[in-house]
Protein backbone atom coordinates (compact mmCIF):
# COMPACT_ATOMS: atom_id res chain seq x y z
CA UNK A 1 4.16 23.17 -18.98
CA UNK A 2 1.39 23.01 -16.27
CA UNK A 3 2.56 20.49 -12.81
CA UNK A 4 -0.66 18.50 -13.80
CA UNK A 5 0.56 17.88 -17.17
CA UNK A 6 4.28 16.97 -15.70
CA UNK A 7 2.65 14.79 -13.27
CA UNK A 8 1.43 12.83 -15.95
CA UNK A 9 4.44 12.74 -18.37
CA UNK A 10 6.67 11.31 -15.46
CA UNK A 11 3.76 8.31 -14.68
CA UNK A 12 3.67 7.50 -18.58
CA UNK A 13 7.78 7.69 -19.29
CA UNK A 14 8.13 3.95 -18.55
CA UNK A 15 4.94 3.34 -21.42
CA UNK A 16 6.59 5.75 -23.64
CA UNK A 17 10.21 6.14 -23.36
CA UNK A 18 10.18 8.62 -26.20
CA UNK A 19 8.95 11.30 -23.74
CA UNK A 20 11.69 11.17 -21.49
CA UNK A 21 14.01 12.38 -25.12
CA UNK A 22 10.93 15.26 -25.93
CA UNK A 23 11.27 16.32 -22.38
CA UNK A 24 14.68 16.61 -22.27
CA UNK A 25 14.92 18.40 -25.50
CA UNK A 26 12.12 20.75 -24.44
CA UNK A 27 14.19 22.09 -21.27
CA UNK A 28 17.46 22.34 -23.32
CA UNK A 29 15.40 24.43 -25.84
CA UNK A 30 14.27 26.45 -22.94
CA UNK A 31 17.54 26.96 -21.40
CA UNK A 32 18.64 28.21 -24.52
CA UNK A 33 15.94 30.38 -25.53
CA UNK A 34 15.65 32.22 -22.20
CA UNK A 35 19.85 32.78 -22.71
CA UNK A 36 18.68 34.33 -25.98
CA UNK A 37 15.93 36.41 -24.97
CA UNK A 38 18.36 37.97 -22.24
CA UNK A 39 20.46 39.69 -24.32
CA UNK A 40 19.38 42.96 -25.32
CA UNK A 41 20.19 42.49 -29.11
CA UNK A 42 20.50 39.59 -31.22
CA UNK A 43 22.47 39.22 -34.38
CA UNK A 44 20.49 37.67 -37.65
CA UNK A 45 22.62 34.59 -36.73
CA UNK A 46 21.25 34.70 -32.94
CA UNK A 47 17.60 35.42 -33.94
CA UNK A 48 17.51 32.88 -36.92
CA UNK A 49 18.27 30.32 -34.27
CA UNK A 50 15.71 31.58 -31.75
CA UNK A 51 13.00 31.30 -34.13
CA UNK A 52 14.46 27.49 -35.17
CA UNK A 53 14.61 26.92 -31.98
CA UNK A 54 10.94 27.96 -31.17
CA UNK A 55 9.98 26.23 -33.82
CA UNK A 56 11.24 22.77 -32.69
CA UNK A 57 10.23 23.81 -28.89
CA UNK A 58 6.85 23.87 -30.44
CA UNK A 59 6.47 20.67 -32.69
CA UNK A 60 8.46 18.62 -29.58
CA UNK A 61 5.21 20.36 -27.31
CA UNK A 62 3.01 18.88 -29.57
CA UNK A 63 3.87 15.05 -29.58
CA UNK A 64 3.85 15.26 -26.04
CA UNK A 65 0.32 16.51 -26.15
CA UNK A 66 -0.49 13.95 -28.61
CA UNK A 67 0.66 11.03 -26.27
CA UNK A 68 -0.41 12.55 -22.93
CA UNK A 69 -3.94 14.00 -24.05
CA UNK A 70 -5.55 10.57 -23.98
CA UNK A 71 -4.68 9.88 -20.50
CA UNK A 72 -5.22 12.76 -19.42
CA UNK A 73 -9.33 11.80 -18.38
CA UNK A 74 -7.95 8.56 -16.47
């Protein structure tokens, strides 16, 4: 996530509470995935769960581009 685009999401966490929960789940599903990506060979069970977890990563990214993107010209 770019600083500009943090910048924002900390001014509008008091108008949209939700965002501080998306934000927090977005670093926990980094955390993880880079722990995952370390290793230099994943079970099925391992990758499975990388690929669930990039999946949520990704739909959590996009509701906080869908509440930040129309602030973003203000």
């Amino acid at each position: 996530m770019e600083a500009h685009d943090e910048i924002l999401i900390n001014k509008l966490m008091p108008q949209y509470p939700e965002l501080k929960k998306l934000m927090d789940d977005h670093i926990e599903y980094e955390k993880r995935l880079d722990e995952l990506n370390s290793l230099s060979y994943l079970t099925p069970k391992e990758d499975q769960e990388r690929k669930v977890i990039q999946k949520a990563k990704l739909r959590g990214k996009d509701k906080i581009e869908f509440i930040i993107a129309p602030h973003r010209s203000q």
